[in-house]
Protein backbone atom coordinates (compact mmCIF):
# COMPACT_ATOMS: atom_id res chain seq x y z
CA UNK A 1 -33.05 -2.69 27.67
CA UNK A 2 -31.10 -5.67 27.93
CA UNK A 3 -31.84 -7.11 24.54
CA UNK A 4 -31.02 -3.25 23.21
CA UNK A 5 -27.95 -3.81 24.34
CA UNK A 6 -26.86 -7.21 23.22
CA UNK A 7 -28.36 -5.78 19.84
CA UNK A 8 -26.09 -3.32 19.61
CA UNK A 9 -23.08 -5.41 20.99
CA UNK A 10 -24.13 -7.61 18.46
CA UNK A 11 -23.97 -4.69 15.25
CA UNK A 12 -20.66 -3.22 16.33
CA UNK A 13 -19.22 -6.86 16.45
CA UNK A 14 -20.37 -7.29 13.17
CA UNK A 15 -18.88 -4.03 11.82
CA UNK A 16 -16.01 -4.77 13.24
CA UNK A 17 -15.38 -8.16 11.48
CA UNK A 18 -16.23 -6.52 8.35
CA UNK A 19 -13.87 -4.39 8.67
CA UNK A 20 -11.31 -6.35 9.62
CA UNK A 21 -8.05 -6.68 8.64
CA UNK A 22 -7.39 -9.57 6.74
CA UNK A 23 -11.14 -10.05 5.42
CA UNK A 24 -10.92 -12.33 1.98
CA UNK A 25 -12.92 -11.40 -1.15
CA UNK A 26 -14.04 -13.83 -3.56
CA UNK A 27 -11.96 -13.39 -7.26
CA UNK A 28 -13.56 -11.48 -9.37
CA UNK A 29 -10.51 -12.43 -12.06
CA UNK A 30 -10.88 -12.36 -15.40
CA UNK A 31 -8.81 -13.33 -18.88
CA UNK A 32 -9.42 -11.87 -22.05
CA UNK A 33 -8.03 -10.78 -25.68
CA UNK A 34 -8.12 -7.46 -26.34
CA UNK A 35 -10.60 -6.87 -28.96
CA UNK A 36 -8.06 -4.42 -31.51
CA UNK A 37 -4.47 -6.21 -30.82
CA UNK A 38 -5.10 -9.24 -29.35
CA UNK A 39 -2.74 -9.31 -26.33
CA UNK A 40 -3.69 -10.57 -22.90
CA UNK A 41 -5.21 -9.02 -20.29
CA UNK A 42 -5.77 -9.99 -16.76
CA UNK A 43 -8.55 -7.95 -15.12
CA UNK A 44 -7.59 -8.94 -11.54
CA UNK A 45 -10.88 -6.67 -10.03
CA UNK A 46 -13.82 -6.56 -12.29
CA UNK A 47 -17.18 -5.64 -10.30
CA UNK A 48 -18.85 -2.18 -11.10
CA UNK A 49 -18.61 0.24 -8.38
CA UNK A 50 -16.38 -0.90 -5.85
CA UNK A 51 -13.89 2.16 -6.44
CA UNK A 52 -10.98 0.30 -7.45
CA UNK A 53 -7.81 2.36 -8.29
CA UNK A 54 -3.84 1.45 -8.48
CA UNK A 55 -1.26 3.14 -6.63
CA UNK A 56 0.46 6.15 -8.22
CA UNK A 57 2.45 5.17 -10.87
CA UNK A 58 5.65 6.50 -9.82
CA UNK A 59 5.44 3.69 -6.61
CA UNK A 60 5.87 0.06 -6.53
CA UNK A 61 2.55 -1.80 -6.64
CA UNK A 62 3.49 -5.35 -6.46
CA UNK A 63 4.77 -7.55 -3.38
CA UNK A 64 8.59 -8.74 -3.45
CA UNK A 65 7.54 -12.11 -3.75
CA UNK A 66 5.38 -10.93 -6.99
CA UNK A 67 2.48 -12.57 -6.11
CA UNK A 68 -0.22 -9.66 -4.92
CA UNK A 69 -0.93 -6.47 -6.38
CA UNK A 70 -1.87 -3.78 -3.89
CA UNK A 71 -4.30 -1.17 -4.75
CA UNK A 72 -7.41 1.36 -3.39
CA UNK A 73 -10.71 0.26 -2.66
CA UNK A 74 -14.14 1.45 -1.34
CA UNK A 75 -15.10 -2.44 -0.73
CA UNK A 76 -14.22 -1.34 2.87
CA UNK A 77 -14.53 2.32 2.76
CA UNK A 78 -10.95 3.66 3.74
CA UNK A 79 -9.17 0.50 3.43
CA UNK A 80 -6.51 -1.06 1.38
CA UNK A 81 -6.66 -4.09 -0.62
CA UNK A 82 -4.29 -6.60 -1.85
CA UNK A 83 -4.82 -9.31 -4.88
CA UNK A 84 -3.49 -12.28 -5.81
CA UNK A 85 -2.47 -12.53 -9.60
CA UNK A 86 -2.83 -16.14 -9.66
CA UNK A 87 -5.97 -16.94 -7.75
CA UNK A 88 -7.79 -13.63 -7.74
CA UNK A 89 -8.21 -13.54 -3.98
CA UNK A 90 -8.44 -10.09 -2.53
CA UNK A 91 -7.44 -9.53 1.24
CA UNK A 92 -7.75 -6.17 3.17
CA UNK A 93 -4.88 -5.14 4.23
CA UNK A 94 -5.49 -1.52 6.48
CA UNK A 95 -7.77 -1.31 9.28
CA UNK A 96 -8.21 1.71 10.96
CA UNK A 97 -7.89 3.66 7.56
CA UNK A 98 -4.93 5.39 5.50
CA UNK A 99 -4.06 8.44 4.21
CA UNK A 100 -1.69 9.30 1.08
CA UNK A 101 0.28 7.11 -0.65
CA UNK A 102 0.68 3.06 0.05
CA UNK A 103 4.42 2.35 -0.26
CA UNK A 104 5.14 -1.45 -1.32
CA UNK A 105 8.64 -2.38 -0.19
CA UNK A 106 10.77 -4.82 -2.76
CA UNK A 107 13.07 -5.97 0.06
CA UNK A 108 10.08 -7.71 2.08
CA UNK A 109 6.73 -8.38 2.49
CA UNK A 110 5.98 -4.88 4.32
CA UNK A 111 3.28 -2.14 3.16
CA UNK A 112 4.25 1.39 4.34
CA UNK A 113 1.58 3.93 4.88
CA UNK A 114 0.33 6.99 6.97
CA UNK A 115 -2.61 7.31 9.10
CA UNK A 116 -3.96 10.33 10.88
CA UNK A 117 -3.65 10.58 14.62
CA UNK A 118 -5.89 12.94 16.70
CA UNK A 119 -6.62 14.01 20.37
CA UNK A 120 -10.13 13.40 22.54
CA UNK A 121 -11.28 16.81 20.86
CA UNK A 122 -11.03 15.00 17.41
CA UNK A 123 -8.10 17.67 16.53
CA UNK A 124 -5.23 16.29 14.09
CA UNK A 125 -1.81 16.16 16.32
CA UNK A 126 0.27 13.95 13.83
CA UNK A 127 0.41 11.44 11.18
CA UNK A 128 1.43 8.15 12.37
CA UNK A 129 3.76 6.07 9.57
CA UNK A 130 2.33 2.22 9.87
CA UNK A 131 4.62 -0.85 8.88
CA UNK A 132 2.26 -3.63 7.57
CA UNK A 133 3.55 -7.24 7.50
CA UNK A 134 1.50 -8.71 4.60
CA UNK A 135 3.52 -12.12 4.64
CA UNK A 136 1.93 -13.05 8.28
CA UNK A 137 -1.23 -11.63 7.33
CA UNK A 138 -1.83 -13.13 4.39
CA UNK A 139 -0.99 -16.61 5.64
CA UNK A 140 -3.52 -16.35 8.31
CA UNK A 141 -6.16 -15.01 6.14
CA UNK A 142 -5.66 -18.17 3.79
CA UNK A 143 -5.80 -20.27 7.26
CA UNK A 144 -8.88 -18.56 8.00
CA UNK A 145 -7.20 -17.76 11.43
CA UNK A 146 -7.08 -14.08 11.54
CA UNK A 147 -5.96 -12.23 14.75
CA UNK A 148 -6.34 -8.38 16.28
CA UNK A 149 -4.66 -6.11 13.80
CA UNK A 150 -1.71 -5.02 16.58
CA UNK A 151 -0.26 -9.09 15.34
CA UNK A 152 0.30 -7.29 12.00
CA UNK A 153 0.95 -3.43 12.50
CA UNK A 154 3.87 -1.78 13.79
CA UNK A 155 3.77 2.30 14.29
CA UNK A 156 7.13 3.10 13.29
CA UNK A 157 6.50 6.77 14.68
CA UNK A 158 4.38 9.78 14.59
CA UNK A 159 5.48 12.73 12.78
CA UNK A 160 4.34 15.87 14.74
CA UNK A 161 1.11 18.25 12.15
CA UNK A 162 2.93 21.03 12.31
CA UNK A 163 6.00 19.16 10.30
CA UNK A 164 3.88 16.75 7.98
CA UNK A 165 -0.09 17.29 7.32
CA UNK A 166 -0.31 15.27 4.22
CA UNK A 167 -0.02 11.63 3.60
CA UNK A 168 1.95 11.60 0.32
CA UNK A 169 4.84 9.30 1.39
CA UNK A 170 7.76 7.46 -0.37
CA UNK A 171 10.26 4.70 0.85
CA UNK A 172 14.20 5.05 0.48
CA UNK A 173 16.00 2.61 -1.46
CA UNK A 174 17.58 1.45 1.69
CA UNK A 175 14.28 0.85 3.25
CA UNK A 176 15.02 1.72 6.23
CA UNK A 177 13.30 5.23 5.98
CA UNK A 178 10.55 7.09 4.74
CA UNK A 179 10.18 10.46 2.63
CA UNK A 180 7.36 13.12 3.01
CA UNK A 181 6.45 16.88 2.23
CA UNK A 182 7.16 19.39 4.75
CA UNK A 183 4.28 21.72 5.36
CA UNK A 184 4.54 25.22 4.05
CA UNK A 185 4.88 26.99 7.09
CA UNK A 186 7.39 24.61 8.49
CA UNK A 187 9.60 24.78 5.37
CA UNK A 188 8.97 28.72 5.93
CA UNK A 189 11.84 28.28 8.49
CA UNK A 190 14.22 26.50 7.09
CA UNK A 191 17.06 28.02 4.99
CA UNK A 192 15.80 28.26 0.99
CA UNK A 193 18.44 29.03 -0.86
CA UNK A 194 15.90 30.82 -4.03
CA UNK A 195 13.29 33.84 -3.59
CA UNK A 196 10.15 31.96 -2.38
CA UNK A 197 8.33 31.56 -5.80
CA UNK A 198 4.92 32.78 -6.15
CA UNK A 199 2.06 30.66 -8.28
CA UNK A 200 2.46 29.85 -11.92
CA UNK A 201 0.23 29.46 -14.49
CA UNK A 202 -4.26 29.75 -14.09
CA UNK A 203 -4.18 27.22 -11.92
CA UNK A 204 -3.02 29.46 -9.25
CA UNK A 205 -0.67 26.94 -7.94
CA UNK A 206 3.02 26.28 -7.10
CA UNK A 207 4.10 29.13 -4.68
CA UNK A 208 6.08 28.02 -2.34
CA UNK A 209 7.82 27.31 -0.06
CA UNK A 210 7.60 23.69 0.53
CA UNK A 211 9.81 20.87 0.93
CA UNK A 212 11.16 16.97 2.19
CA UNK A 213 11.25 15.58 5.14
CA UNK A 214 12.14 11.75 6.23
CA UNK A 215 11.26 9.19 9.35
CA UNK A 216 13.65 6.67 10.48
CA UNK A 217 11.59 3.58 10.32
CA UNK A 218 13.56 1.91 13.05
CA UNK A 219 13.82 4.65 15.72
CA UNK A 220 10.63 6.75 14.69
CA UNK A 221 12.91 10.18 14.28
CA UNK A 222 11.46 12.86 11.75
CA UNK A 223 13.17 15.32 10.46
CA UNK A 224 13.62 17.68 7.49
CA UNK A 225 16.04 17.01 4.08
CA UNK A 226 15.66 20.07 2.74
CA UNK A 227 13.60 23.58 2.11
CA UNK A 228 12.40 24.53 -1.47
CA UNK A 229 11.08 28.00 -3.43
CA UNK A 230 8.24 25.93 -4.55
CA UNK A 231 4.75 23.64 -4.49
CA UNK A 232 7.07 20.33 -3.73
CA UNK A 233 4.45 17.44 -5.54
CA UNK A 234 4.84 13.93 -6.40
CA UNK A 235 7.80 12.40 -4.16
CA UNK A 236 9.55 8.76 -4.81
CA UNK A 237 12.70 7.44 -3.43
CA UNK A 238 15.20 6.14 -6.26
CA UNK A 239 14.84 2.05 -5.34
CA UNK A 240 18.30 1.26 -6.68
CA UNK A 241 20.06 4.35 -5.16
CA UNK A 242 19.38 4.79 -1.36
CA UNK A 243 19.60 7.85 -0.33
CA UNK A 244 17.82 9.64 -3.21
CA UNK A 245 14.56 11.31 -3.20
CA UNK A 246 12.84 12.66 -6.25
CA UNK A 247 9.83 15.20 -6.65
CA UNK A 248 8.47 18.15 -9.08
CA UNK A 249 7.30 21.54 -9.03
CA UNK A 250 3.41 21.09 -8.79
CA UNK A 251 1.36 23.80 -10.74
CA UNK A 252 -1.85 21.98 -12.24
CA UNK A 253 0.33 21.69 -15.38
CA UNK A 254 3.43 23.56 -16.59
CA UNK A 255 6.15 24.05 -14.09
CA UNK A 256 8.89 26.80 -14.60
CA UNK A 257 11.03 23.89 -13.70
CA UNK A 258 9.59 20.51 -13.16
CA UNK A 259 11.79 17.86 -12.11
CA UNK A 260 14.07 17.94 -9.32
CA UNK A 261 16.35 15.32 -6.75
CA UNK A 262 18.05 15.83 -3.74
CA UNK A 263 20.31 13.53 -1.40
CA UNK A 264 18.77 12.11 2.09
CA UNK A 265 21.48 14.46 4.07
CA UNK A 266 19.75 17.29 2.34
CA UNK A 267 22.52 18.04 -0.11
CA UNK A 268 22.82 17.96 -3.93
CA UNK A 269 19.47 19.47 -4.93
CA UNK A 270 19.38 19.99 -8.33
CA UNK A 271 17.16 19.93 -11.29
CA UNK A 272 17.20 16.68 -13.26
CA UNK A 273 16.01 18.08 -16.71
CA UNK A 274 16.40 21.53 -17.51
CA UNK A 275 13.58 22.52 -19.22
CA UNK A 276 12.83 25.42 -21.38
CA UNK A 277 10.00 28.04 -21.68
CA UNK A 278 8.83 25.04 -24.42
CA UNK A 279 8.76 22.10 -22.83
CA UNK A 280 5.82 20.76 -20.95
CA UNK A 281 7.21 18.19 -18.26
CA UNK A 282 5.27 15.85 -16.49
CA UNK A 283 4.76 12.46 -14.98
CA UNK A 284 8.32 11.49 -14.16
CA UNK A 285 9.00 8.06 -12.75
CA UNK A 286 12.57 6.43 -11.88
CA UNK A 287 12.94 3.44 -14.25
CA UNK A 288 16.48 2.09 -13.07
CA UNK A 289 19.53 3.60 -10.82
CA UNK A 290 20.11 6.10 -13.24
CA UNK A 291 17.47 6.92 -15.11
CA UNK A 292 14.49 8.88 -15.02
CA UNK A 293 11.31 8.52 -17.51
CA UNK A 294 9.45 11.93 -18.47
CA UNK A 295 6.22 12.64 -20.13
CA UNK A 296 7.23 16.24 -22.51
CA UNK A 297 3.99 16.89 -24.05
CA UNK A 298 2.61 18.51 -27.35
CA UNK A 299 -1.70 18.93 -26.78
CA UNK A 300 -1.84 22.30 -27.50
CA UNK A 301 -2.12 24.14 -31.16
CA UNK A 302 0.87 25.98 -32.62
CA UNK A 303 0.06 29.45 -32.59
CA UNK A 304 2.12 31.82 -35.13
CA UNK A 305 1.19 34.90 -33.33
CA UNK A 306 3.21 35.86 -29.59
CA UNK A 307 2.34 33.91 -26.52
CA UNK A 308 1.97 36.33 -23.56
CA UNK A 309 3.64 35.87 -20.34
CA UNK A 310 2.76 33.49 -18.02
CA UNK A 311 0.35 34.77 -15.48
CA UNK A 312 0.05 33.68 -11.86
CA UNK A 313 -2.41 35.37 -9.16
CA UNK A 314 -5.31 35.98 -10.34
CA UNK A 315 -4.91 34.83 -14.42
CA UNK A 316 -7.88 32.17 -15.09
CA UNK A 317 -8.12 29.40 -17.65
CA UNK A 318 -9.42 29.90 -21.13
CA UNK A 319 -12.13 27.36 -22.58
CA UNK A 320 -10.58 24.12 -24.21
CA UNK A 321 -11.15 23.57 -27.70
CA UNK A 322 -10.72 20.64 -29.81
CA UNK A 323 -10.55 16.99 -29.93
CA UNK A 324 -9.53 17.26 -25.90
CA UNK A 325 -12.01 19.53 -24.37
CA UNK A 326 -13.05 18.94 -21.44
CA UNK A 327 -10.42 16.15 -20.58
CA UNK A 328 -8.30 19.18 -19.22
CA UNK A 329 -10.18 22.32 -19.54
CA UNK A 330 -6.52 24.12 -19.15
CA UNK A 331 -4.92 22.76 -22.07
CA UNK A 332 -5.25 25.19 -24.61
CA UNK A 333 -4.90 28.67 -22.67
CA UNK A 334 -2.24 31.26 -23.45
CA UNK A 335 -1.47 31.73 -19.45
CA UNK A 336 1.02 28.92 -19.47
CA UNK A 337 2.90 30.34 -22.32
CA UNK A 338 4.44 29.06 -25.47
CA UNK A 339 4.89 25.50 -23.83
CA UNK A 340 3.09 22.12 -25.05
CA UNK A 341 2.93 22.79 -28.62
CA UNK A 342 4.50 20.42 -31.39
CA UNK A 343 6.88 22.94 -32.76
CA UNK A 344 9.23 21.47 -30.46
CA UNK A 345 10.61 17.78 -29.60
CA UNK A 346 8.11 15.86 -27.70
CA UNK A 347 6.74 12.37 -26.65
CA UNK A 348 8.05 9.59 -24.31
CA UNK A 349 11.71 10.68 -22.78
CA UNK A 350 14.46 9.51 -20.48
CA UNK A 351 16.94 11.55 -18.58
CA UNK A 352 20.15 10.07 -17.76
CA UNK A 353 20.37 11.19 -13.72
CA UNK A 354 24.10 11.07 -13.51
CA UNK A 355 24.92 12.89 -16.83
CA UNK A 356 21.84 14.79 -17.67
CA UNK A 357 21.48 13.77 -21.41
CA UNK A 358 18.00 13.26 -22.72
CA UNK A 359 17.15 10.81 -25.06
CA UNK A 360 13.70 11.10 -26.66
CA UNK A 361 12.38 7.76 -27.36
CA UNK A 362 9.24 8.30 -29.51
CA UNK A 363 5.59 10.02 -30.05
CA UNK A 364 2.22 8.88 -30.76
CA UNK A 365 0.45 10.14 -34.13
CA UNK A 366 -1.34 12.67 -33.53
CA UNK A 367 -2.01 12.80 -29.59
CA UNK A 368 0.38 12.60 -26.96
CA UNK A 369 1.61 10.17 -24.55
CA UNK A 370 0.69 10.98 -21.20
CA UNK A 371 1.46 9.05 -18.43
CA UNK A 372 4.62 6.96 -18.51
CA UNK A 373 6.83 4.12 -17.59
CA UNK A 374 9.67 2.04 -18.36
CA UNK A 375 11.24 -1.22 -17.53
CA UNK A 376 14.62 -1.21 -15.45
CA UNK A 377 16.15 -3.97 -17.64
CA UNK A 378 16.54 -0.41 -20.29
CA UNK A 379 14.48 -2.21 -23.07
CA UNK A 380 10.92 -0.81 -22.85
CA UNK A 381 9.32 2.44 -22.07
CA UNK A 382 5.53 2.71 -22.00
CA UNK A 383 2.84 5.41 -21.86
CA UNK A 384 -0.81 6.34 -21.88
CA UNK A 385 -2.51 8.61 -24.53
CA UNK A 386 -5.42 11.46 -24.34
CA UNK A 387 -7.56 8.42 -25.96
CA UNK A 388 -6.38 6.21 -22.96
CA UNK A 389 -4.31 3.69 -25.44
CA UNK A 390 -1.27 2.00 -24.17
CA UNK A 391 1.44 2.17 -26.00
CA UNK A 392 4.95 0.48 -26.01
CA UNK A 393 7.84 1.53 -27.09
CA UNK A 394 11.57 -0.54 -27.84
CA UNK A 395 14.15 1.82 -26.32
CA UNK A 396 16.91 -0.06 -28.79
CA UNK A 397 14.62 0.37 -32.57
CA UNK A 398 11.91 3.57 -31.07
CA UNK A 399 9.31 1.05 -32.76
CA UNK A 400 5.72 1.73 -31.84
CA UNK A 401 3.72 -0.78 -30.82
CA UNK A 402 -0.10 -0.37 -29.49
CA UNK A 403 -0.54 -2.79 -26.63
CA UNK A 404 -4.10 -2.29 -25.62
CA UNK A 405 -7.18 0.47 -26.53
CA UNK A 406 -10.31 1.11 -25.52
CA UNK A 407 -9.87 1.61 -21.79
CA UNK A 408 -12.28 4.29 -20.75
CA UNK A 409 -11.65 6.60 -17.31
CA UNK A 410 -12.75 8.92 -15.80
CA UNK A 411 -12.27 12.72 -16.80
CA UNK A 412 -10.21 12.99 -13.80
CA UNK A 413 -8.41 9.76 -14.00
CA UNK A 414 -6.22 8.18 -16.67
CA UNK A 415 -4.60 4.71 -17.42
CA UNK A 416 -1.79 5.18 -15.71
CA UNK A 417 1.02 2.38 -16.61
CA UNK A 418 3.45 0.88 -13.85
CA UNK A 419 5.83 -2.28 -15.38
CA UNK A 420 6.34 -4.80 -12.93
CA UNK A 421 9.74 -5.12 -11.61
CA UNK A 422 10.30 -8.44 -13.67
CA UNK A 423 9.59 -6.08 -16.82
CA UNK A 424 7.11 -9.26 -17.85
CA UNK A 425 3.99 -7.01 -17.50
CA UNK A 426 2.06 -3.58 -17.01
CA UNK A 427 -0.44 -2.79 -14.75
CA UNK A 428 -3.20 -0.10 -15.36
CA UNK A 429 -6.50 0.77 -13.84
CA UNK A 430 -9.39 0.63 -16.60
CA UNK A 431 -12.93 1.07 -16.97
CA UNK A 432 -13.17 -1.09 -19.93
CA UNK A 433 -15.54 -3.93 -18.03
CA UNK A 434 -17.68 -1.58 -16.33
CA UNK A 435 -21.30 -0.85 -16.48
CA UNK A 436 -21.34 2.08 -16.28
CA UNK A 437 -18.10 2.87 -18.43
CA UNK A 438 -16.64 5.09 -15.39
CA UNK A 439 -15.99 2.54 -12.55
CA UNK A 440 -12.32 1.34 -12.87
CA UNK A 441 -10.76 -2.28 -12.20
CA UNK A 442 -7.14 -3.43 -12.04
CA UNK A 443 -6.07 -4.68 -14.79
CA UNK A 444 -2.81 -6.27 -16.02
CA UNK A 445 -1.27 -6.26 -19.54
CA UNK A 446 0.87 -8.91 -20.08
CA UNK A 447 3.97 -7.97 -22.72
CA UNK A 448 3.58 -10.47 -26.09
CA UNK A 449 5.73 -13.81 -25.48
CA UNK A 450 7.43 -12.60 -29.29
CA UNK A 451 8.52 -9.14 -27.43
CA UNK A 452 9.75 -10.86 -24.24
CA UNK A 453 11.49 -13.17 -26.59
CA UNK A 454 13.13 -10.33 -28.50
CA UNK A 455 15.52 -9.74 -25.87
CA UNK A 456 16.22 -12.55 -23.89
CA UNK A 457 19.57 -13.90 -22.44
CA UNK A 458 20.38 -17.36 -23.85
């Protein structure tokens, strides 16, 4: 019995340390050319199978010092991980698990996430926000002199289920608080100031009501911005503007209106680009203080005969056809109207937040940029295409230029761009390395010396 025990002591100690905040990784880094343009590109992850995936790209994903890369991993099932661009070390930097989004603050060397809590019946009561300090961890991990993870976690608070029951999450400007969605039935309560919208499009999504809420990261209070009519999605704070939050309508796909932007006091919500019938919005990002970066795309076939209304309820999806189907088997159905067709302006845009004018800064030849980005100095935007390509694109001459191709995903994932704040680099996620051609590593693109160059202060 005895040995049984010290057995078993002996297993959960081990699991433990495994799991461990902290834990170091050997590099796995690797430089190469890419085989159609030539430019550089820095796969900082590169083993098959280790579920590898970058942060949304409408959040921060490097460090303020600019030295790690933070990312998704199954390495440690359920834990974070952090890489150095230099050296290729990866550290784990959860324990206990996350949930949502991993919020990278540019003031300091804190990581920002959620993490459900739950009662001795296993019931969720809340979602805890956890303040990470990566600075003292990672120094201790490189002194190999690790310590319980309480030395590098602070719960900021605990926002109650019945307010918040998902983990997407963004962080102010100021830094000094956090963003979430309200759930449905909490927003349900709360003054809406439009007739609570009901699901658009085959998906069968984006009824509302939904809407913001925000923790003081000092004092732990939660409490709602504002109520909405609709699905609230994707949320990001405005990192040169505190006090700004930023989200969409979230259907599946087209959104009667997509983007949206309210103040942290809960007033001043307003659409940011007022889209028509037409235009298919998606994948907004905020580039700089002012300015907002929008994907408006054209992947579905010009059709000379009426579109008929869009459908909610119980309208289902036609087949896809043509060079996309099956990457969204959506695309090409009449139920989301006469949007996302060519006979209208679309490509890579950005939305000036303050005065509303739209600038349209280019296309790619036949496809359509997807995902997108931009760099805060107001010189480059960047996007993915249907044939996961990364394109870049000078907001000052709209020239073209392919970056990087052949970077294969899965059917549910894409490339997904994010410049780093220097505007030196991109970072994607890519599958170009793997074995299996579906297993995705991080990867960074480094801009051409000739294009850095092009616009630098002497």
């Amino acid at each position: 019995m005895k040995r049984i025990i010290i057995v078993c002591l002996v297993a959960l100690c081990s699991t433990t340390l495994l799991a461990q905040m902290g834990r170091r990784f050997p590099s796995e880094r690797k430089v190469i050319k890419d085989p159609k343009t030539g430019v550089e590109l820095v796969f900082l992850t590169s083993k098959n199978g280790t579920g590898d995936s970058k942060i949304y790209q409408t959040h921060n994903q490097w460090t303020s010092d600019g030295k790690w890369v933070v990312f998704r991993s199954d390495r440690v099932k359920g834990e974070a991980m952090a890489v150095n661009e230099e050296t290729g070390d990866i550290v784990q930097i959860t324990e206990g698990g996350f949930t949502g989004m991993l919020c990278v603050a540019r003031k300091s060397m804190n990581l920002y996430h959620m993490r459900e809590t739950k009662n001795k019946k296993g019931e969720r009561i809340g979602m805890e926000v956890v303040e990470v300090n990566l600075e003292r961890l990672f120094a201790d991990s490189e002194a190999g002199k690790l310590k319980k993870k309480k030395a590098y976690e602070r719960i900021c608070g605990t926002i109650p289920i019945e307010m918040c029951s998902e983990g997407d999450m963004a962080l102010d400007g100021s830094e000094e608080f956090v963003y979430f969605r309200l759930d449905k039935e909490y927003a349900r309560n709360m003054p809406i100031a439009e007739p609570i919208a009901e699901n658009f499009g085959p998906r069968n999504m984006g009824a509302g009501p939904g809407g913001i809420g925000k923790m003081d990261l000092t004092t732990g209070k939660a409490e709602p911005v504002v109520a909405v009519h609709f699905k609230v999605g994707h949320i990001q704070g405005n990192p040169w503007h505190p006090g700004e939050v930023i989200f969409c309508w979230e259907t599946g796909g087209k959104a009667p209106q997509r983007t949206w932007m309210a103040n942290a006091d809960g007033t001043g919500l307003r659409p940011i680009y007022r889209e028509t019938e037409h235009d298919w919005v998606t994948h907004e990002a905020v580039i700089s203080a002012d300015e907002l970066v929008i994907a408006i795309i054209g992947h579905r076939p010009i059709q000379l005969t009426p579109y008929p209304a869009p459908k909610g309820g119980n309208s289902s999806a036609s087949q896809a056809t043509g060079s996309h189907a099956g990457v969204e088997s959506f695309a090409f159905s009449n139920d989301w109207g006469p949007s996302g067709t060519k006979e209208y302006p679309t490509g890579i845009a950005v939305v000036n937040m303050r005065t509303r004018e739209l600038t349209m800064e280019g296309q790619v030849d036949g496809d359509n940029f997807w995902h997108v980005a931009g760099s805060s100095d107001g010189h480059w935007v960047a996007g993915d295409d249907f044939a996961r390509e990364l394109w870049l694109i000078d907001r000052h001459t709209k020239e073209r230029i392919l970056l990087t191709a052949g970077h294969k995903t899965t059917a549910r994932d894409h490339v997904h761009p994010t410049f780093k704040p220097d505007g030196t680099e991109i970072e994607i996620q890519s599958a170009m390395l793997s074995e299996d051609g579906r297993s995705m590593n991080i990867c960074i693109v480094k801009l051409p010396q000739y294009l850095l160059d092009r616009y630098k202060k002497h």
